[in-house]
Each structure stands twice: as structure tokens, then as C-alpha cells.
N, C-alpha and C. Protein backbone atom coordinates (compact mmCIF):
# COMPACT_ATOMS: atom_id res chain seq x y z
N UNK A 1 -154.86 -44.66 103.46
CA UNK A 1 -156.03 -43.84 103.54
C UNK A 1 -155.62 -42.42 103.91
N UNK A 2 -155.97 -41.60 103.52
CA UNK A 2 -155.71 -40.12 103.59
C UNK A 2 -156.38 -39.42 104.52
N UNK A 3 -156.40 -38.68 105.21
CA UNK A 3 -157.66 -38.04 105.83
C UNK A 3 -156.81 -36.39 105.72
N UNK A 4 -158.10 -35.46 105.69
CA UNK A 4 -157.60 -34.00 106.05
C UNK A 4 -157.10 -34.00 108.08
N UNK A 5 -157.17 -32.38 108.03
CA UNK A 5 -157.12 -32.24 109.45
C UNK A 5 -158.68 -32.21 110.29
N UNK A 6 -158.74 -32.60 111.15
CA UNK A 6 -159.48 -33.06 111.83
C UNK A 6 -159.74 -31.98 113.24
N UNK A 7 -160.84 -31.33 113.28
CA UNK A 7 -161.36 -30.77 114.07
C UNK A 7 -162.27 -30.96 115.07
N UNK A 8 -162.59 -31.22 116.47
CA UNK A 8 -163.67 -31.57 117.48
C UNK A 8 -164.40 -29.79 118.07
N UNK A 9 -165.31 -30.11 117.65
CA UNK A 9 -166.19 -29.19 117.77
C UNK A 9 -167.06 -29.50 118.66
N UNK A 10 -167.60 -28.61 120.20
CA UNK A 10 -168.33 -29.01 120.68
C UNK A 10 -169.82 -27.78 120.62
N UNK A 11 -170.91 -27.95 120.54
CA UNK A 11 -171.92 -26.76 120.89
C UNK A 11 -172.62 -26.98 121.22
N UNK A 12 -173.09 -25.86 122.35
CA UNK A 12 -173.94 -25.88 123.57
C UNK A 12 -175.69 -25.99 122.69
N UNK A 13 -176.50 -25.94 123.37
CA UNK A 13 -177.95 -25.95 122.83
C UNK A 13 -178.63 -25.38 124.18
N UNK A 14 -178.79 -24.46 124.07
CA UNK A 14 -180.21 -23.87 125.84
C UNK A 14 -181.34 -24.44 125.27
N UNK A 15 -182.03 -24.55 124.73
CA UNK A 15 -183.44 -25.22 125.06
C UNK A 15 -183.51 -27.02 125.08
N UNK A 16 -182.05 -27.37 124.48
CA UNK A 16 -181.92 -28.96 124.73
C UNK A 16 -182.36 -29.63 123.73
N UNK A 17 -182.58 -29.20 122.56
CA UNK A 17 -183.66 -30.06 121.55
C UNK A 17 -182.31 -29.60 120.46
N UNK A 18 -182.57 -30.36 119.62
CA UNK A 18 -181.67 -30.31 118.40
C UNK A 18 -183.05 -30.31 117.13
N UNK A 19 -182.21 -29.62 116.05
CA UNK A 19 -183.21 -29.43 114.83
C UNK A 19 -182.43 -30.48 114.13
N UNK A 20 -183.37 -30.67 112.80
CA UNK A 20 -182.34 -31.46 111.89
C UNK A 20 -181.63 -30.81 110.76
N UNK A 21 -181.86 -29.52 110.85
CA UNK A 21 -180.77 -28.40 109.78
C UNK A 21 -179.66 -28.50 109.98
N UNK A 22 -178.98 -29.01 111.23
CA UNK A 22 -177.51 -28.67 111.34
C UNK A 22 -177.00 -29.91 110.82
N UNK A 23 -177.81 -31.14 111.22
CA UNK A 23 -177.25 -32.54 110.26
C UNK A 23 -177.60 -32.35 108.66
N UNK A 24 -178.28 -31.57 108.28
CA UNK A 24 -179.04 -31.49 106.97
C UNK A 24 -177.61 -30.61 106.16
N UNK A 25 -177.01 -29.63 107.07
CA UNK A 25 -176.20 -28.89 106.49
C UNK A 25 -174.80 -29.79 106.48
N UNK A 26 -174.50 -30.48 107.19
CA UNK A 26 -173.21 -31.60 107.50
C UNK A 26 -173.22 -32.58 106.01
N UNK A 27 -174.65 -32.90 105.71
CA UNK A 27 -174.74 -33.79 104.91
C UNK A 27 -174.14 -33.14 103.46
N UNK A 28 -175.10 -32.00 103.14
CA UNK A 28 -174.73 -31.33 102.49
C UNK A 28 -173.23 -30.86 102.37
N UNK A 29 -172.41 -30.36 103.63
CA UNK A 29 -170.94 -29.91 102.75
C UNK A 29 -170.78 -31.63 102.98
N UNK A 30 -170.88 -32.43 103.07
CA UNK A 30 -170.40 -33.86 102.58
C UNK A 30 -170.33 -34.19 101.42
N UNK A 31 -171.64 -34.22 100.76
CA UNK A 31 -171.85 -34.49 98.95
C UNK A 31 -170.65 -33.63 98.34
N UNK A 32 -170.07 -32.11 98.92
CA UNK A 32 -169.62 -31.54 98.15
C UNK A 32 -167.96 -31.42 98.09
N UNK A 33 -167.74 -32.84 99.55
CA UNK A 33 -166.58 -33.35 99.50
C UNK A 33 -165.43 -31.67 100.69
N UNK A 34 -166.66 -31.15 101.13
CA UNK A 34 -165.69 -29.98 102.27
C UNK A 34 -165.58 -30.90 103.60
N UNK A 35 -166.15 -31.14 104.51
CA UNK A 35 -165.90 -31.81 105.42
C UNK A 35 -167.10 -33.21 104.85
N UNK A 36 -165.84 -33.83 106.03
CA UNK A 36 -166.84 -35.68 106.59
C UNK A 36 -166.89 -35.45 107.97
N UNK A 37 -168.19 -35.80 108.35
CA UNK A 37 -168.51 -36.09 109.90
C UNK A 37 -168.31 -37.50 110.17
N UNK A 38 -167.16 -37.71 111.03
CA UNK A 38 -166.24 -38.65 111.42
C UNK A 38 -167.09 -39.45 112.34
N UNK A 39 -167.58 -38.32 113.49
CA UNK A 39 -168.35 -39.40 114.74
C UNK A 39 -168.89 -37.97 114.81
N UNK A 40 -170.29 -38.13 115.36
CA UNK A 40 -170.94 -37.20 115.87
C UNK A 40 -171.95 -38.13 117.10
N UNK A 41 -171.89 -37.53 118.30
CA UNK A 41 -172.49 -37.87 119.68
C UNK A 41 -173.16 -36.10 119.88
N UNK A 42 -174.32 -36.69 120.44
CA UNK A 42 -175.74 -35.48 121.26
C UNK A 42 -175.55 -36.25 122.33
N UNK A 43 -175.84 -35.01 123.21
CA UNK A 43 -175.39 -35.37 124.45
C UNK A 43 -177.05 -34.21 125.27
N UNK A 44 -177.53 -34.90 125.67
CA UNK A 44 -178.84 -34.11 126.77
C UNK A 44 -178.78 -34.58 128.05
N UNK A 45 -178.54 -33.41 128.72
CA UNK A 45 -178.75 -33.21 130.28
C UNK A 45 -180.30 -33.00 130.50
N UNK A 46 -180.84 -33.92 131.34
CA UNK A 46 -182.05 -33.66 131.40
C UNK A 46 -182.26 -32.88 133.02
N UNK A 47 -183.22 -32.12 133.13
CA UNK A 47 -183.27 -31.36 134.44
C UNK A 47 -182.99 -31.85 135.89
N UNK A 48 -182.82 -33.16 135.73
CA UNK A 48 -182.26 -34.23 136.74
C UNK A 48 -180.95 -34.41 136.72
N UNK A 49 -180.46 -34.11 135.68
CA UNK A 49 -178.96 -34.29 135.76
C UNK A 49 -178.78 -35.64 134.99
N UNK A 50 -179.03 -36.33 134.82
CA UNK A 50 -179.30 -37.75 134.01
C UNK A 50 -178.68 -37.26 132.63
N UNK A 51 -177.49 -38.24 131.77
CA UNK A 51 -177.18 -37.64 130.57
C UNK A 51 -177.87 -38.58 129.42
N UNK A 52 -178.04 -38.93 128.65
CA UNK A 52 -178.43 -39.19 127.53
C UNK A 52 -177.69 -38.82 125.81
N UNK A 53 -177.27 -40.11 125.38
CA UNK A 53 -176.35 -39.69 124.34
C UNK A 53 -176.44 -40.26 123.22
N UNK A 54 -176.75 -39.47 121.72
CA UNK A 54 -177.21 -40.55 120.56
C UNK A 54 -176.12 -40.18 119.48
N UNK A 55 -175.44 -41.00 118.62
CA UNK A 55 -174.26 -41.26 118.23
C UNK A 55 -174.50 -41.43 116.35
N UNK A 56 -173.98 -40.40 115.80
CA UNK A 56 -174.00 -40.62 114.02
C UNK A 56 -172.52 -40.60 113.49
N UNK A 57 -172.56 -41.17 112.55
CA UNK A 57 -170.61 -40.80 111.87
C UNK A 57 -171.42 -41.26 110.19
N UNK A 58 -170.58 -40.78 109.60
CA UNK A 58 -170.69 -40.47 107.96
C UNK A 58 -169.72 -41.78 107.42
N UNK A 59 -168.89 -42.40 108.34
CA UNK A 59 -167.45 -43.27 107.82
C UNK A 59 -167.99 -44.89 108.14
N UNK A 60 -167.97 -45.11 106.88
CA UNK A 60 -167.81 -46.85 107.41
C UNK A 60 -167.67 -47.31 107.92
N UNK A 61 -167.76 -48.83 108.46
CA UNK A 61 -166.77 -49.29 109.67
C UNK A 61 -165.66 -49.34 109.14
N UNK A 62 -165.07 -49.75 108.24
CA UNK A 62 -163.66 -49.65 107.34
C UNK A 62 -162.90 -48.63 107.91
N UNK A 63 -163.29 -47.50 107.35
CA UNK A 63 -162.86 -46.29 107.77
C UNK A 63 -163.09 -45.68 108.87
N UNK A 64 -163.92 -46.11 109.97
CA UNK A 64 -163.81 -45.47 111.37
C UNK A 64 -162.51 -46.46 111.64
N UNK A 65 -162.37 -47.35 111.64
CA UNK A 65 -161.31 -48.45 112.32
C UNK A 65 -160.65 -47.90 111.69
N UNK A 66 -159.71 -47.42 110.36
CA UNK A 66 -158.93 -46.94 109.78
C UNK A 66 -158.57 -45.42 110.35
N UNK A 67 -159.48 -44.27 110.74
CA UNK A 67 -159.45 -43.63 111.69
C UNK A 67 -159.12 -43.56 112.92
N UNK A 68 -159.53 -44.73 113.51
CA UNK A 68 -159.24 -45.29 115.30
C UNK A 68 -157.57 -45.69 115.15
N UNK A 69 -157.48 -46.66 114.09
CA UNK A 69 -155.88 -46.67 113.98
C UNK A 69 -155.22 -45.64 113.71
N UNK A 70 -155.53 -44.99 113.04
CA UNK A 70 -154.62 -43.38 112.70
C UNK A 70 -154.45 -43.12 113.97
N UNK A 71 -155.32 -42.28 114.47
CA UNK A 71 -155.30 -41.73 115.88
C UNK A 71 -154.73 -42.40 116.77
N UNK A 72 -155.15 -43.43 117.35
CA UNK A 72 -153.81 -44.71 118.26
C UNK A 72 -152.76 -44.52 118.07
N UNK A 73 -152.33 -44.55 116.71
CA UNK A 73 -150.73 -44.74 115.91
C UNK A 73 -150.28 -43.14 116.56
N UNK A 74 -150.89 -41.60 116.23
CA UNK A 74 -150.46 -40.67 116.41
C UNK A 74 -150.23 -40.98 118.01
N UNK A 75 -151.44 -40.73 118.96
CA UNK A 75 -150.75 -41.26 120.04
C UNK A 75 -149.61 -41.55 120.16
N UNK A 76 -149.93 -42.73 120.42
CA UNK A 76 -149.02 -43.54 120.49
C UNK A 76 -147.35 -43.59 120.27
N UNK A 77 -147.24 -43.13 119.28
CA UNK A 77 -145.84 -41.81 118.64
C UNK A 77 -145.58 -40.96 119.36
N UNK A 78 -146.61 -39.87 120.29
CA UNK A 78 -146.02 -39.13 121.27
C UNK A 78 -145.70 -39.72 122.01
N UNK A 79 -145.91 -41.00 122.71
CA UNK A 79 -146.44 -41.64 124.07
C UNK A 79 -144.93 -42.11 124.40
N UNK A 80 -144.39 -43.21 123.37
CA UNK A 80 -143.59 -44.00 123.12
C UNK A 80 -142.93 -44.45 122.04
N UNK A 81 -143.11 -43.23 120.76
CA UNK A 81 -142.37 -43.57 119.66
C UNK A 81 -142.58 -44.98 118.91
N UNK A 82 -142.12 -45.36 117.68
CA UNK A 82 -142.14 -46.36 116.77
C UNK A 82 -142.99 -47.74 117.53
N UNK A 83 -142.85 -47.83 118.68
CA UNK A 83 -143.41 -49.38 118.98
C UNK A 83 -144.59 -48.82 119.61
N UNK A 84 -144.64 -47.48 120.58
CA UNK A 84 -145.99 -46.64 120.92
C UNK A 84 -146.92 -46.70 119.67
N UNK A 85 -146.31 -46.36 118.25
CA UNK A 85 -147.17 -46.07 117.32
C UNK A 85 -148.01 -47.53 116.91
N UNK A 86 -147.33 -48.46 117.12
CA UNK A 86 -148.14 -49.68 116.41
C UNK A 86 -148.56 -50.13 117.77
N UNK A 87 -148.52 -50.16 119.11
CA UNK A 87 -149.76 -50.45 120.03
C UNK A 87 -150.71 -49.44 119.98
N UNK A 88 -150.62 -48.24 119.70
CA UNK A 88 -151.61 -47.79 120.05
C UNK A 88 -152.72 -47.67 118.40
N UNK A 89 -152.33 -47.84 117.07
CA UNK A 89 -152.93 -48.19 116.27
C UNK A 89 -153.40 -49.46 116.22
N UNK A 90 -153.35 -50.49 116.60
CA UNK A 90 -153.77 -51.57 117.17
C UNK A 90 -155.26 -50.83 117.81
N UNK A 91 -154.78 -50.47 119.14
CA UNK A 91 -155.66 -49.96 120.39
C UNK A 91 -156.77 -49.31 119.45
N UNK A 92 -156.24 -48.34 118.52
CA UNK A 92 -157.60 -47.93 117.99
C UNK A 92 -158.52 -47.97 117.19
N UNK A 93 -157.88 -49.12 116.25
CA UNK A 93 -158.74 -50.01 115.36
C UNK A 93 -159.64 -50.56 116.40
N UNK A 94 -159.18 -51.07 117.57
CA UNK A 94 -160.17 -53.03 118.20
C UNK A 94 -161.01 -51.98 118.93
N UNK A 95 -160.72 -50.37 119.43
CA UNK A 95 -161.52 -49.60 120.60
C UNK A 95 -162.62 -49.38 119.40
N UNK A 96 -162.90 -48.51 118.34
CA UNK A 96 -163.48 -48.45 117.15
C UNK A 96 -164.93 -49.85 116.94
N UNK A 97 -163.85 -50.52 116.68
CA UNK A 97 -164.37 -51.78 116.15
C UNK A 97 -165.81 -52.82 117.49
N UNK A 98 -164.97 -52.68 118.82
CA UNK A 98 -165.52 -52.70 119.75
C UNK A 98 -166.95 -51.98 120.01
N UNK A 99 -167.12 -50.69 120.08
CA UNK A 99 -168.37 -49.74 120.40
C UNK A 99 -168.65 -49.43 119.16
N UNK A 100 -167.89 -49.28 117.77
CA UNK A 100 -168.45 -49.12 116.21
C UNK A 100 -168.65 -47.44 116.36
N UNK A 101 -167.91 -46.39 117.15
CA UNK A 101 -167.44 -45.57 116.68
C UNK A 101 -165.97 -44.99 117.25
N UNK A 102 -165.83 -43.51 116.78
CA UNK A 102 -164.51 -42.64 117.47
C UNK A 102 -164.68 -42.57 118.68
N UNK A 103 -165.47 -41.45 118.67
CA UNK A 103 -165.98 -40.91 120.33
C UNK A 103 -166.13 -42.09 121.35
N UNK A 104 -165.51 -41.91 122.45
CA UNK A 104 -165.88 -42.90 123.54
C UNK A 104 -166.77 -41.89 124.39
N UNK A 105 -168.04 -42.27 124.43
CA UNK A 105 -169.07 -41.74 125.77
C UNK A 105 -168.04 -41.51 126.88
N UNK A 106 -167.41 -42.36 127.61
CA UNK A 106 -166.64 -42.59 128.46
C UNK A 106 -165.52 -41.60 129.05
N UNK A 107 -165.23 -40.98 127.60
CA UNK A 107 -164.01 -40.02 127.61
C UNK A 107 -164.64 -38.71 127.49
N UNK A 108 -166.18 -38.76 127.26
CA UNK A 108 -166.78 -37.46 126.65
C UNK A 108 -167.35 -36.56 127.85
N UNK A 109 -167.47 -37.30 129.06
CA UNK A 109 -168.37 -37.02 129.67
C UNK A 109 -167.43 -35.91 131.01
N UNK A 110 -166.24 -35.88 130.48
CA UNK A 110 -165.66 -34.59 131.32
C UNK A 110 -166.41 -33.25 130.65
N UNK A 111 -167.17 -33.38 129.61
CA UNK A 111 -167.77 -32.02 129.50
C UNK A 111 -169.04 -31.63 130.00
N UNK A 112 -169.49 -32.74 131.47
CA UNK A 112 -170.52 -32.62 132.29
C UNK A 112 -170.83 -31.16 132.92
N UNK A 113 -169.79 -30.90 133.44
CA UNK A 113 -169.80 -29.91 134.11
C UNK A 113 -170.40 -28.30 133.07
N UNK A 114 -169.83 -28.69 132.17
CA UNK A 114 -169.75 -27.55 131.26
C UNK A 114 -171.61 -27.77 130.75
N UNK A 115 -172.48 -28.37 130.72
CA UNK A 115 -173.64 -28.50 130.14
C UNK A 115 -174.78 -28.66 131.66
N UNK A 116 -175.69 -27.51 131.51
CA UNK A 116 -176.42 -27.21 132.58
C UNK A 116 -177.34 -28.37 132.02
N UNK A 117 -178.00 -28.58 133.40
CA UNK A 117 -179.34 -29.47 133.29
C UNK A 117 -180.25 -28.44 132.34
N UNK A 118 -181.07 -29.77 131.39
CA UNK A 118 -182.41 -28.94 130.75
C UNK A 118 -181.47 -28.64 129.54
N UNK A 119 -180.20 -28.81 129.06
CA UNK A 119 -179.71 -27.74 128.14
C UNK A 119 -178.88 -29.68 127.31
N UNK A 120 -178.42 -29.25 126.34
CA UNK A 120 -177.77 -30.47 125.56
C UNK A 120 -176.46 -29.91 124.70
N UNK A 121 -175.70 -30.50 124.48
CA UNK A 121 -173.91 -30.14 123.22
C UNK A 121 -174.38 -31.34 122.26
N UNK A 122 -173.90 -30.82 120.93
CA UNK A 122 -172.91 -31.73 120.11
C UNK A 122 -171.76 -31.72 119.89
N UNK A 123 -171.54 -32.62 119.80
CA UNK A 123 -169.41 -32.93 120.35
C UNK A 123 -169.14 -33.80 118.56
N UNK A 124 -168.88 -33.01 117.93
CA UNK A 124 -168.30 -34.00 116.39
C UNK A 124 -166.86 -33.84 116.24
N UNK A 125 -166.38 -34.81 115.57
CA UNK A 125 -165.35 -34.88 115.21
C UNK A 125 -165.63 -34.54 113.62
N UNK A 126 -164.80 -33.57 113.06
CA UNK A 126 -164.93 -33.25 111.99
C UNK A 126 -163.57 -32.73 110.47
N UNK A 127 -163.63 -34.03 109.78
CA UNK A 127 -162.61 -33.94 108.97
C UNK A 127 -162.63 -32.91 107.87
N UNK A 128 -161.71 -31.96 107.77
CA UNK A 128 -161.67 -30.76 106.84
C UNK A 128 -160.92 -31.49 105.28
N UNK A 129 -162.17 -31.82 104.92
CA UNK A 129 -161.08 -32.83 103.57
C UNK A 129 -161.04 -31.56 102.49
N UNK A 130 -161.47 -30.38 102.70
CA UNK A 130 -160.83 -29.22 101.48
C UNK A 130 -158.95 -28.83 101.98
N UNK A 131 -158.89 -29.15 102.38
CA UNK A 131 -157.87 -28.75 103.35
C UNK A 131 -156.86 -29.75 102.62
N UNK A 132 -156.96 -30.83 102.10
CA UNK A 132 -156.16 -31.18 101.71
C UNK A 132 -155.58 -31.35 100.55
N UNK A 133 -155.59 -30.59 99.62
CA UNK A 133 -154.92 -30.17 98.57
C UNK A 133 -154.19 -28.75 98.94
N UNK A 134 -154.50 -27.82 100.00
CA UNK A 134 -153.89 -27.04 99.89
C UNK A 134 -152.72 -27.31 101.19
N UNK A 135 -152.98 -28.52 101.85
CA UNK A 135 -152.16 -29.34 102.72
C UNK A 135 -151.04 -29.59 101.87
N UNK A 136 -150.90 -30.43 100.64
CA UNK A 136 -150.33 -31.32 100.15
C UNK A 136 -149.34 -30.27 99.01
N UNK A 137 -149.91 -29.02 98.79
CA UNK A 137 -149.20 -27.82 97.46
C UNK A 137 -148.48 -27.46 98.86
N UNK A 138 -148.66 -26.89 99.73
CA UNK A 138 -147.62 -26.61 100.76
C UNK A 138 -146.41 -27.56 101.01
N UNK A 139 -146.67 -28.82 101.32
CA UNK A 139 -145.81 -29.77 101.88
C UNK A 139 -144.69 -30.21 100.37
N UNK A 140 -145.42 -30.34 98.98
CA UNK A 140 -144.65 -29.97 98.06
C UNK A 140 -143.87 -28.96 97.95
N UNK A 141 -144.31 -27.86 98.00
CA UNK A 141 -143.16 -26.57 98.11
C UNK A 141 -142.24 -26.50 98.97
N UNK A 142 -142.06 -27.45 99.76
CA UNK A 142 -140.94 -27.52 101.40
C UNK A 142 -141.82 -26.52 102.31
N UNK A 143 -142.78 -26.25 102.15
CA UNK A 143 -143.33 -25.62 103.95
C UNK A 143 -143.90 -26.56 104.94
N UNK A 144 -143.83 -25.72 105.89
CA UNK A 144 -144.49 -26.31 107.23
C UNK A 144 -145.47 -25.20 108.20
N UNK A 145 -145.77 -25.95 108.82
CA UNK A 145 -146.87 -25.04 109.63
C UNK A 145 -146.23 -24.57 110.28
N UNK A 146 -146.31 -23.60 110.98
CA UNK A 146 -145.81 -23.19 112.22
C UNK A 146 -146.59 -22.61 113.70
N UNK A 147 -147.64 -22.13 112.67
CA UNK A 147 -148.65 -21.70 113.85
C UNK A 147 -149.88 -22.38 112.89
N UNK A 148 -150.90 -23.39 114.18
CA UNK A 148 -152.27 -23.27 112.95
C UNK A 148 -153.33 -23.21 114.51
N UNK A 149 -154.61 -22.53 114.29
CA UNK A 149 -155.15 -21.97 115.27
C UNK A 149 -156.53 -21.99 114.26
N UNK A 150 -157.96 -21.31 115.32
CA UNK A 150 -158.69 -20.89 114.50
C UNK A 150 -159.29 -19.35 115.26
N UNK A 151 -159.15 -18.57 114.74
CA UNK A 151 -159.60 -17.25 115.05
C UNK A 151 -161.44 -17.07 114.98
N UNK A 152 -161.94 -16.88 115.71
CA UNK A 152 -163.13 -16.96 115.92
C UNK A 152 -163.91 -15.48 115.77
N UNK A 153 -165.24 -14.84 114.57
CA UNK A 153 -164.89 -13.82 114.68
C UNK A 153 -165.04 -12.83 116.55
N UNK A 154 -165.71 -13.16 117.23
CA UNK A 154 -165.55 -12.46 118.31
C UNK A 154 -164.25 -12.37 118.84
N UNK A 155 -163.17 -12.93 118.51
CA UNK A 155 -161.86 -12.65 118.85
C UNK A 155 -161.64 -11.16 118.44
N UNK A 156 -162.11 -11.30 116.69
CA UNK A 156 -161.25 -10.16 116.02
C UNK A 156 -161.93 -8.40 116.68
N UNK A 157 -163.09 -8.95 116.79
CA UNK A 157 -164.33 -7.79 117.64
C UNK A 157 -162.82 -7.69 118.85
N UNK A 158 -162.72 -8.47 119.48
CA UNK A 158 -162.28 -8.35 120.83
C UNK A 158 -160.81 -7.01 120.63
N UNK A 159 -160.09 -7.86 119.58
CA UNK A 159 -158.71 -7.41 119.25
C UNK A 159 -159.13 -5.79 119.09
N UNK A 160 -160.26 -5.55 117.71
CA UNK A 160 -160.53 -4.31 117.64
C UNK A 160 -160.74 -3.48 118.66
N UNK A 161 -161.69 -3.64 119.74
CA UNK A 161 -162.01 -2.69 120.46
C UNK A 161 -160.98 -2.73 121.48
N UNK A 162 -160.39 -3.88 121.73
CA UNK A 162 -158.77 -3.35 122.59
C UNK A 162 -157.95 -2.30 121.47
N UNK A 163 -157.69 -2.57 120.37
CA UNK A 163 -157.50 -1.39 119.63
C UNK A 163 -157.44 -0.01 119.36
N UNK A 164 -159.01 0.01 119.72
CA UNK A 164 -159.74 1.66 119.82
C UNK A 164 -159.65 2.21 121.23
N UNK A 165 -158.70 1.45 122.37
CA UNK A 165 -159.10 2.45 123.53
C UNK A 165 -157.67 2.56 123.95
């Protein structure tokens, strides 16, 4: 199974309510084969502090477990190399398969702090599948990455006006 590179995106919400344009637009670059929404979790802080969390993914169970193993296996490869890689692809097929998505609530919820009461994030995991043809003409030609980042435009604002003074 192939997957592009894979991005986790988290965003804040101040009034706490979610519209359905931003899933409406997900769906959409989906049909058109730019990204797949892997796991997507909403997350609402309610003015009590109480969290609340509702959970979508675009991937099969096939393919989330096929995902959960990818990811385990990468792990796992840093962790402990060749035998790291097949426990922890194991680990992330049965973790997957277990709760039936990526995201573990469990692991998500260090971004408490960061989300005021009254206010809500979405936290997606998000596969860049355009990305991979121009992944694959690189890796044919003998390149490699060396730096990959994402420049945000308020960075480049930032760079400029350090620039001008």
C-alpha cells in the first residue's frame, strides 16, 4: 500500500462550534485524489473544562490498520531497528483495529493546555497523496530530501519586515 507524506494539522476554533465547510472542502480535495483524511478527531472544551471528542477518517478499516502498521513499523525502526519494525507494526495494526482509528484520544489530549475553555481544535491527520508522483520522479532521479518544512505565509511577512529594518 502506498501512502503520500502525511501531515497532522491541528486548529484552534474561538467560538467552539465547527461548520461543515471545512469537512465539505476535505471531501472535496478527496474526490480529486489531493489529500485523504486519514483520522480526523474535534475536540471541545466546554467552559467547565470537560473535553468532548468526535472522530471521522476517510480510510477503511483495511487501510487505517494498514496505516497503524506503517506507522508502528516506522517507529519502531527508530526505536529498535528490523525486529522494532515488525513489533511495532504489529502494535499498530491491533491499536487501529482495537478503537477503529489512528488518533488515540489518549495521546491527544497533551494539547489540553493549549485549548481554552468555551473554545474547540481539529487535530487531522492528513495524507498529501499529490505529493506522490513528484515523491517518486525525485527518488527516480537519485535525489533526496534534505530539508522538508512548511513555510507558513506569516513567516515570509515576518522574514520581510526583519528585512526592511
Amino acid at each position: 500500500m502506498e501512502f503520500g507524506p502525511v501531515q497532522l494539522l491541528v486548529v484552534g476554533f474561538e467560538d467552539g462550534k465547527f461548520s461543515g465547510e471545512i469537512l465539505a472542502e476535505l471531501r472535496r480535495l478527496r474526490e480529486h485524489d489531493i489529500v485523504r483524511l486519514i483520522d480526523l478527531m474535534f475536540v471541545a472544551r466546554g467552559e467547565d473544562g470537560e473535553f468532548e471528542a468526535v472522530e471521522h477518517s476517510d480510510l477503511p478499516s483495511e487501510e487505517a490498520e494498514a496505516f497503524g502498521a506503517l506507522a508502528g513499523a516506522l517507529l519502531g525502526l527508530g526505536a529498535a531497528g528490523e525486529e522494532g519494525a515488525e513489533a511495532g507494526a504489529l502494535a499498530g495494526a491491533e491499536a487501529v483495529d482495537d478503537r477503529g482509528s489512528v488518533l488515540d484520544p489518549d495521546d491527544v489530549w497533551y494539547l489540553a493546555d493549549e485549548i481554552p475553555p468555551g473554545t474547540s481544535a481539529g487535530i487531522a491527520l492528513l495524507e498529501h497523496r499529490w505529493a506522490i508522483p513528484l515523491r517518486d520522479a525525485i527518488e527516480r532521479a537519485g535525489g533526496h530530501s534534505l530539508v522538508d518544512t512548511w513555510v507558513h505565509p506569516s513567516d515570509l511577512v515576518e522574514i520581510g519586515a526583519q528585512a526592511a529594518s
